[in-house]
PDB file of N, CA and C in Angstrom:
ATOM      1  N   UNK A   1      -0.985  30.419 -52.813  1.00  0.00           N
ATOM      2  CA  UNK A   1      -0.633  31.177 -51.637  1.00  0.00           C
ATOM      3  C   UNK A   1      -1.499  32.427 -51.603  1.00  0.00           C
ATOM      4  N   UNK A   2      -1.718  33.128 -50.295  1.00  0.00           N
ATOM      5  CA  UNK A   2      -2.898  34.007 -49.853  1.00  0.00           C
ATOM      6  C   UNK A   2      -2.792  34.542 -48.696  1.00  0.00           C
ATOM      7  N   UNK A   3      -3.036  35.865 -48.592  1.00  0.00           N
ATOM      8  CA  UNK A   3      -2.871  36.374 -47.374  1.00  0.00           C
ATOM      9  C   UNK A   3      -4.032  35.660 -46.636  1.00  0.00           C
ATOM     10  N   UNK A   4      -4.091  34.829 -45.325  1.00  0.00           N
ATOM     11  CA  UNK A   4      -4.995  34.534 -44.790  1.00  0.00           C
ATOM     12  C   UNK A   4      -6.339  35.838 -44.882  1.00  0.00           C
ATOM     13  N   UNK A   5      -5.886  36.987 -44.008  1.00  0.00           N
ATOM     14  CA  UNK A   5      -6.999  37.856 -43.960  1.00  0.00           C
ATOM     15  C   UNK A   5      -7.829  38.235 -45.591  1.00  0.00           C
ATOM     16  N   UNK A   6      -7.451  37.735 -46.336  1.00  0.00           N
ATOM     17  CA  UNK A   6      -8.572  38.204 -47.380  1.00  0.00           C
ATOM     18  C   UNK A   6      -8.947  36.804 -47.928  1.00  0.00           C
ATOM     19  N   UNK A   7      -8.493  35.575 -47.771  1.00  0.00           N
ATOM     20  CA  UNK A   7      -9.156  34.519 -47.914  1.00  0.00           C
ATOM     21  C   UNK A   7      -9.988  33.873 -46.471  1.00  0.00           C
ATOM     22  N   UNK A   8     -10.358  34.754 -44.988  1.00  0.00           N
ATOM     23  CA  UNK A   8     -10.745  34.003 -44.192  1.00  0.00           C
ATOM     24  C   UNK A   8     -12.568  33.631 -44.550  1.00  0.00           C
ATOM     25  N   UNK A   9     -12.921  34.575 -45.722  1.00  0.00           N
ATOM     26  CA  UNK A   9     -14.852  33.827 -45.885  1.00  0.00           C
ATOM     27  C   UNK A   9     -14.498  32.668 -46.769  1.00  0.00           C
ATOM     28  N   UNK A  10     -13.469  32.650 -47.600  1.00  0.00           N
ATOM     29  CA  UNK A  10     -13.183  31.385 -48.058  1.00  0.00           C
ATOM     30  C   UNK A  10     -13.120  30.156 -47.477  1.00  0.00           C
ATOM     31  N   UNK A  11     -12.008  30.107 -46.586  1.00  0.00           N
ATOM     32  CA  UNK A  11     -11.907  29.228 -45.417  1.00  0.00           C
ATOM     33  C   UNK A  11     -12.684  28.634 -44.573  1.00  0.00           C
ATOM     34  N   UNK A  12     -13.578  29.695 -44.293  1.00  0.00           N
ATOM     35  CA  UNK A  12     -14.898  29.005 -43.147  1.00  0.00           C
ATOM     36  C   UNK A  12     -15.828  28.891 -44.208  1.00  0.00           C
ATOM     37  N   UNK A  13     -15.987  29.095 -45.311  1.00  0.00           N
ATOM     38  CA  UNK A  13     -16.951  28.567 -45.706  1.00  0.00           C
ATOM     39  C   UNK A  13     -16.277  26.969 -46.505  1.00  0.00           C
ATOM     40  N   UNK A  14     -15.182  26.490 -46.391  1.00  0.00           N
ATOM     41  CA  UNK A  14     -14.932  25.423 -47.027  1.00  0.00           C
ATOM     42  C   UNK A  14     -14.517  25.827 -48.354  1.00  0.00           C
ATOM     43  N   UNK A  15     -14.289  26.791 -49.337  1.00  0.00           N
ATOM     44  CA  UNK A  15     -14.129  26.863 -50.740  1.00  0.00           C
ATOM     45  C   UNK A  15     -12.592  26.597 -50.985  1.00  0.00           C
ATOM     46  N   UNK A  16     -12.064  26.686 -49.904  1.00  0.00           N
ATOM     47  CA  UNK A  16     -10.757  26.962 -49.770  1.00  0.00           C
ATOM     48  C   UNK A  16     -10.703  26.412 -48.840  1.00  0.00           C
ATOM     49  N   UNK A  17      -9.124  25.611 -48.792  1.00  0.00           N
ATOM     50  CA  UNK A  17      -8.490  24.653 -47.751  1.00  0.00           C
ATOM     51  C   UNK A  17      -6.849  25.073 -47.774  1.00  0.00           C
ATOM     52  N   UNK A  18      -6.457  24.526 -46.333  1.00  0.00           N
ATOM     53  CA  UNK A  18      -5.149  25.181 -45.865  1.00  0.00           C
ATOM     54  C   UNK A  18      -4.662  23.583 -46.199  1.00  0.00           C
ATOM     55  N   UNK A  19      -3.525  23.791 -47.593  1.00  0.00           N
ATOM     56  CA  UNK A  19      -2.946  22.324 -47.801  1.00  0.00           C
ATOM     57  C   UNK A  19      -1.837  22.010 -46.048  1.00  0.00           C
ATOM     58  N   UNK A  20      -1.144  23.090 -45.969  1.00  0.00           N
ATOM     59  CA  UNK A  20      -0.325  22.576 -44.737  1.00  0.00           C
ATOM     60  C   UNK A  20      -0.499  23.721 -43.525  1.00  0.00           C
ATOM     61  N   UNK A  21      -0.479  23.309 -42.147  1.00  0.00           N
ATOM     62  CA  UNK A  21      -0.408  24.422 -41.206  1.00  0.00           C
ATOM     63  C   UNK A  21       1.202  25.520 -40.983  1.00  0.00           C
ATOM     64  N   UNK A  22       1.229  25.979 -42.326  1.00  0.00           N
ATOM     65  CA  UNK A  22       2.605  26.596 -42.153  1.00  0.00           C
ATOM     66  C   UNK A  22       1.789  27.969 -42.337  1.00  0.00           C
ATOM     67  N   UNK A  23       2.678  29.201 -41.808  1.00  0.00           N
ATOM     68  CA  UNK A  23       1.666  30.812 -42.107  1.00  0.00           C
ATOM     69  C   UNK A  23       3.144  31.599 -41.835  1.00  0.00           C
ATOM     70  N   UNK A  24       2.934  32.258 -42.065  1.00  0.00           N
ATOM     71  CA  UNK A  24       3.831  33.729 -41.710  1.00  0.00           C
ATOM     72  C   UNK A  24       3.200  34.690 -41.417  1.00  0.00           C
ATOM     73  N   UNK A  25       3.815  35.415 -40.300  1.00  0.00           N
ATOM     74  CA  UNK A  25       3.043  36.327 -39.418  1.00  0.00           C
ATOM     75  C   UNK A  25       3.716  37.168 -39.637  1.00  0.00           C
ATOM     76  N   UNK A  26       3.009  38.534 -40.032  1.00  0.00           N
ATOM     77  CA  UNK A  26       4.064  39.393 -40.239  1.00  0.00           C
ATOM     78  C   UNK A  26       3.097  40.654 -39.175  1.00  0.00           C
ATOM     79  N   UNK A  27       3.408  40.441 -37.764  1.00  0.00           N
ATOM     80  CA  UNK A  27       2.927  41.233 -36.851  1.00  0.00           C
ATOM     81  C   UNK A  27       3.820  42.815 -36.524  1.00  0.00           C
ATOM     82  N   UNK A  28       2.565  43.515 -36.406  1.00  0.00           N
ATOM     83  CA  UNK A  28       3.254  45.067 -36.961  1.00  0.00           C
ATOM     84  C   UNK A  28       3.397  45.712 -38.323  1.00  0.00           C
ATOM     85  N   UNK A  29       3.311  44.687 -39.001  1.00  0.00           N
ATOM     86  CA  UNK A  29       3.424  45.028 -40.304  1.00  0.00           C
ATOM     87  C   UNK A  29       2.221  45.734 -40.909  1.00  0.00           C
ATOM     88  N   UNK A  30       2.285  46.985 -41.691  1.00  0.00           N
ATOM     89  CA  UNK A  30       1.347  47.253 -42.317  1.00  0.00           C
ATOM     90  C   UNK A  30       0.953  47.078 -44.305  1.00  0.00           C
ATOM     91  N   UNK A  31       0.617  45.764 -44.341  1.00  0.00           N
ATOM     92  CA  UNK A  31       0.617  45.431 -45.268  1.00  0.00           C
ATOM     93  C   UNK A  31      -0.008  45.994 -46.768  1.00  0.00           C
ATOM     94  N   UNK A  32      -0.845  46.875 -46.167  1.00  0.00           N
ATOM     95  CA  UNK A  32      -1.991  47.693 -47.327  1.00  0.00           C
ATOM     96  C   UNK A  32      -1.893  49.176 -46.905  1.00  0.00           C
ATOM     97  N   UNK A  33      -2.009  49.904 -47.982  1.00  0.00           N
ATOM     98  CA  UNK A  33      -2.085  51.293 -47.750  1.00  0.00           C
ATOM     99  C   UNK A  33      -3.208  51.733 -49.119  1.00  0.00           C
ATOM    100  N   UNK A  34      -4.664  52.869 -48.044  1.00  0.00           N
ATOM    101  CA  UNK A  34      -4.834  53.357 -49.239  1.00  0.00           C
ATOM    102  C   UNK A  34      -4.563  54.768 -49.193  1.00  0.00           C
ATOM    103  N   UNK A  35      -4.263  55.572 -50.213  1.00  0.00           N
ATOM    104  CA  UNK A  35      -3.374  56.266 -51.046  1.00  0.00           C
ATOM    105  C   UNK A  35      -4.145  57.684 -51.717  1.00  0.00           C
ATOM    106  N   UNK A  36      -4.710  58.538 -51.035  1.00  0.00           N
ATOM    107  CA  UNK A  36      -5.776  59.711 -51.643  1.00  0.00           C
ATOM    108  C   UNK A  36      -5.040  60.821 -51.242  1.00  0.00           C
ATOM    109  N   UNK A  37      -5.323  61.933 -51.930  1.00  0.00           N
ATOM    110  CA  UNK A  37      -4.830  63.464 -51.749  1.00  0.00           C
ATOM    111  C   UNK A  37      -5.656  63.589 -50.376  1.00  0.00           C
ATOM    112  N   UNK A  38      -4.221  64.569 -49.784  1.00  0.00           N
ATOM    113  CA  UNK A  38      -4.280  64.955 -48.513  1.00  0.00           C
ATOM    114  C   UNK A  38      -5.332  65.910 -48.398  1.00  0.00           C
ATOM    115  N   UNK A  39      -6.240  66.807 -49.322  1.00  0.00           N
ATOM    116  CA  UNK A  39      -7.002  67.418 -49.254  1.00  0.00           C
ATOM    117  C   UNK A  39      -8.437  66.399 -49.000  1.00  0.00           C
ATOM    118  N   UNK A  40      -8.384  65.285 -49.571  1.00  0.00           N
ATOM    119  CA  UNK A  40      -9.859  64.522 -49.534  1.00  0.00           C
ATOM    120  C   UNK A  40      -9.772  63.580 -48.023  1.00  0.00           C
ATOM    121  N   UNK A  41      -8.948  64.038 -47.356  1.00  0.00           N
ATOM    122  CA  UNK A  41      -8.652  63.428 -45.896  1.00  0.00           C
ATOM    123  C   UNK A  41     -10.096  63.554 -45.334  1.00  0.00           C
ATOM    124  N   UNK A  42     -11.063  64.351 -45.122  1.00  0.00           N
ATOM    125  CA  UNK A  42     -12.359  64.437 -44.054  1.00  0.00           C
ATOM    126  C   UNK A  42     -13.648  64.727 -45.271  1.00  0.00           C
ATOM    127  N   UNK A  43     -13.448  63.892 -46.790  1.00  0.00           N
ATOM    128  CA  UNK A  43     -14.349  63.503 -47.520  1.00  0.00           C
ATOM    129  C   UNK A  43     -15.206  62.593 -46.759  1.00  0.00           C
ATOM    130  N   UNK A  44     -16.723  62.900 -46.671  1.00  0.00           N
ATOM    131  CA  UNK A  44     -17.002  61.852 -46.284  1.00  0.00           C
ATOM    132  C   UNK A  44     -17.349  60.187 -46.978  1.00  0.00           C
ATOM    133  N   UNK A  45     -17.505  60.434 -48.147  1.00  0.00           N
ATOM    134  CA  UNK A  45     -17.417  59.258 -49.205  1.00  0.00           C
ATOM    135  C   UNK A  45     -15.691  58.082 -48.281  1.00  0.00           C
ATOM    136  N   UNK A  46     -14.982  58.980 -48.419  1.00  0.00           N
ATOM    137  CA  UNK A  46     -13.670  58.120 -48.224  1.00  0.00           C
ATOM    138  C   UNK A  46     -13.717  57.959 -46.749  1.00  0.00           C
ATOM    139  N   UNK A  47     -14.391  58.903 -45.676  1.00  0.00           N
ATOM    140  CA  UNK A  47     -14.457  58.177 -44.289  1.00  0.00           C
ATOM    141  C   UNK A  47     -15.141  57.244 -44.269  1.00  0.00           C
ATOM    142  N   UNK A  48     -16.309  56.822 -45.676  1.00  0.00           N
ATOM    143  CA  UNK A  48     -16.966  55.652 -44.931  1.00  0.00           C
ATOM    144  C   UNK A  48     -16.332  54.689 -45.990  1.00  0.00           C
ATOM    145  N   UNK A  49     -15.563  54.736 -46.912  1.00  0.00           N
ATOM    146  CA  UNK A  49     -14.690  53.533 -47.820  1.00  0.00           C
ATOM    147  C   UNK A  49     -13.945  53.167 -45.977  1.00  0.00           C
ATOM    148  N   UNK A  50     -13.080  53.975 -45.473  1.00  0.00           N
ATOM    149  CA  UNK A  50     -11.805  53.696 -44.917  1.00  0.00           C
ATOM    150  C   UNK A  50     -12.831  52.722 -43.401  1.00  0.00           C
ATOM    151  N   UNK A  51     -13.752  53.315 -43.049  1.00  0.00           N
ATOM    152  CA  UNK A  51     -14.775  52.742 -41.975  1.00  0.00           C
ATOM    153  C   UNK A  51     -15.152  51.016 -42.253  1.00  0.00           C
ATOM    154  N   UNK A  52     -14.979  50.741 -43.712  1.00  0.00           N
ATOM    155  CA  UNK A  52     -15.680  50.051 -44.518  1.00  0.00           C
ATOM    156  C   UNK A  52     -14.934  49.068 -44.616  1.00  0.00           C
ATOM    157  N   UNK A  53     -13.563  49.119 -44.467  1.00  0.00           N
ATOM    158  CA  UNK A  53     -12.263  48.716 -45.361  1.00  0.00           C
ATOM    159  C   UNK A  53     -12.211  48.141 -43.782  1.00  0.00           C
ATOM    160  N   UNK A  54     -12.220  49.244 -42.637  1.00  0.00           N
ATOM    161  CA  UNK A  54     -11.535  48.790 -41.459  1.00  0.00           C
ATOM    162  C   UNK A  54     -12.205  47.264 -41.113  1.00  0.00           C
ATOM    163  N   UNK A  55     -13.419  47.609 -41.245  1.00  0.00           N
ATOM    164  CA  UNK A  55     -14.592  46.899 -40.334  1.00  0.00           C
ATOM    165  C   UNK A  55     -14.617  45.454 -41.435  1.00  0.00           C
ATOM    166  N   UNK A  56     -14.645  45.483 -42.720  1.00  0.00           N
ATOM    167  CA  UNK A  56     -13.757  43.849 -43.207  1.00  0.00           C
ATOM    168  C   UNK A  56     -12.909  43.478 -42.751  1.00  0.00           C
ATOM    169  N   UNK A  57     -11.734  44.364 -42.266  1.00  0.00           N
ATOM    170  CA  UNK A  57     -10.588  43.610 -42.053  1.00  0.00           C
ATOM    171  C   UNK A  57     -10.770  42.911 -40.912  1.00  0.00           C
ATOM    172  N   UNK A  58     -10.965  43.692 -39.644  1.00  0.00           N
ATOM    173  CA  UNK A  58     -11.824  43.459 -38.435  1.00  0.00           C
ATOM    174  C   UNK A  58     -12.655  42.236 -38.304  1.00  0.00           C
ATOM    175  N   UNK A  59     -13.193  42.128 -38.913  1.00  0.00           N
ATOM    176  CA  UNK A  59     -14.336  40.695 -39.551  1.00  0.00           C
ATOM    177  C   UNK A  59     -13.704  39.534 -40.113  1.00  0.00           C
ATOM    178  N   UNK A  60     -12.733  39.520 -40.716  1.00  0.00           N
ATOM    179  CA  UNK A  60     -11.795  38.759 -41.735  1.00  0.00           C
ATOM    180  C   UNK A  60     -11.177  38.201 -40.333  1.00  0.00           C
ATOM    181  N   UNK A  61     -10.257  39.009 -39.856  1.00  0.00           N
ATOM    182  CA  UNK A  61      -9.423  38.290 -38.687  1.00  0.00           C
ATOM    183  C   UNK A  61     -10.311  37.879 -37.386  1.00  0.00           C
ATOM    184  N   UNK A  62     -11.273  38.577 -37.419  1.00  0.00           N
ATOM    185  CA  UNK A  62     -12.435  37.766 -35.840  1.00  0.00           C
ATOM    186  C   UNK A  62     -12.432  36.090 -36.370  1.00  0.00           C
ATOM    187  N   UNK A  63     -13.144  36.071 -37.671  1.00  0.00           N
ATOM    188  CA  UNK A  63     -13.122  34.903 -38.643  1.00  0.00           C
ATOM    189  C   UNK A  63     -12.130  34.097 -38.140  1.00  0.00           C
ATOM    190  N   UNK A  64     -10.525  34.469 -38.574  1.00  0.00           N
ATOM    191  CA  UNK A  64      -9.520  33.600 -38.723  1.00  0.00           C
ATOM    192  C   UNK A  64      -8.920  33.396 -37.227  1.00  0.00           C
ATOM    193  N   UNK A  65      -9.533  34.014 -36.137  1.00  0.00           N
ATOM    194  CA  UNK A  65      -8.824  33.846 -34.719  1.00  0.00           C
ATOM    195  C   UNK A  65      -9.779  32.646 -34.641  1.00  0.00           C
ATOM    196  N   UNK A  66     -11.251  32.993 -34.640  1.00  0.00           N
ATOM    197  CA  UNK A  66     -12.105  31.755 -34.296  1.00  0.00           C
ATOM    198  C   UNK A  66     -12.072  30.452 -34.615  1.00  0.00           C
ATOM    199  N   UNK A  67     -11.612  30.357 -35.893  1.00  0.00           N
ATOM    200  CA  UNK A  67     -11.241  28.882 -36.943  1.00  0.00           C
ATOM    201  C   UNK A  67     -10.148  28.659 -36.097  1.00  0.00           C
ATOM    202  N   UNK A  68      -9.056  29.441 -35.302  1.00  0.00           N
ATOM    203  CA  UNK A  68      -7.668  28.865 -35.041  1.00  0.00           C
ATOM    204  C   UNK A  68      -8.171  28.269 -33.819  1.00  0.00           C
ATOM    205  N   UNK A  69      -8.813  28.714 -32.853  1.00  0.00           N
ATOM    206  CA  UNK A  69      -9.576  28.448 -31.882  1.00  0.00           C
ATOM    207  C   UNK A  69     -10.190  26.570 -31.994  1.00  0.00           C
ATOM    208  N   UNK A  70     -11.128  26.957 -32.950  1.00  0.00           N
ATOM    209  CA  UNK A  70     -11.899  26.142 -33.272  1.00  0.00           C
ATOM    210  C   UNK A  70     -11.431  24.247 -33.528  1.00  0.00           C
ATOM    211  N   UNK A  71     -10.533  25.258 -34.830  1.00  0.00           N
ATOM    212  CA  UNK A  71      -9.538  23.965 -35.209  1.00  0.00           C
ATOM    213  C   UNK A  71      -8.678  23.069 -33.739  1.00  0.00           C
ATOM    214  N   UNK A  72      -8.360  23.936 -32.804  1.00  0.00           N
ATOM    215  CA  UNK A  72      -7.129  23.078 -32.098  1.00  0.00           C
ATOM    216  C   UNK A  72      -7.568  22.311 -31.277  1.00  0.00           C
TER     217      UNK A  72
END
């Protein structure tokens, strides 16, 4: 078991297969948090981790809308 969004380069690339079409959606949910002193808020090292972090996730789910697409 796997959160889809961090296995979707798995998936399209074949390394990984969905044994059954069952998922849980947990919409709204914020599943990840990252966690730094409120002083390193406008570090720029950590604006471009958090830029970095966004723009995978972003990529991960474009990925997994397209395969759902794709697949039906």
């Amino acid at each position: 078991m796997v959160r889809e969004l961090l296995a979707a380069d798995a998936l399209r690339d074949g390394r990984l297969a969905r044994l059954f079409d069952v998922s849980v959606l947990l919409e709204g949910v914020r599943a990840y948090s990252l966690v730094y002193p409120p002083a390193l808020k406008e570090w720029p090292p950590l604006i471009a981790l958090r830029g970095w972090l966004r723009a995978e996730f972003d990529l991960s789910l474009k990925m997994l809308r397209e395969g759902a697409i794709s697949e039906r």
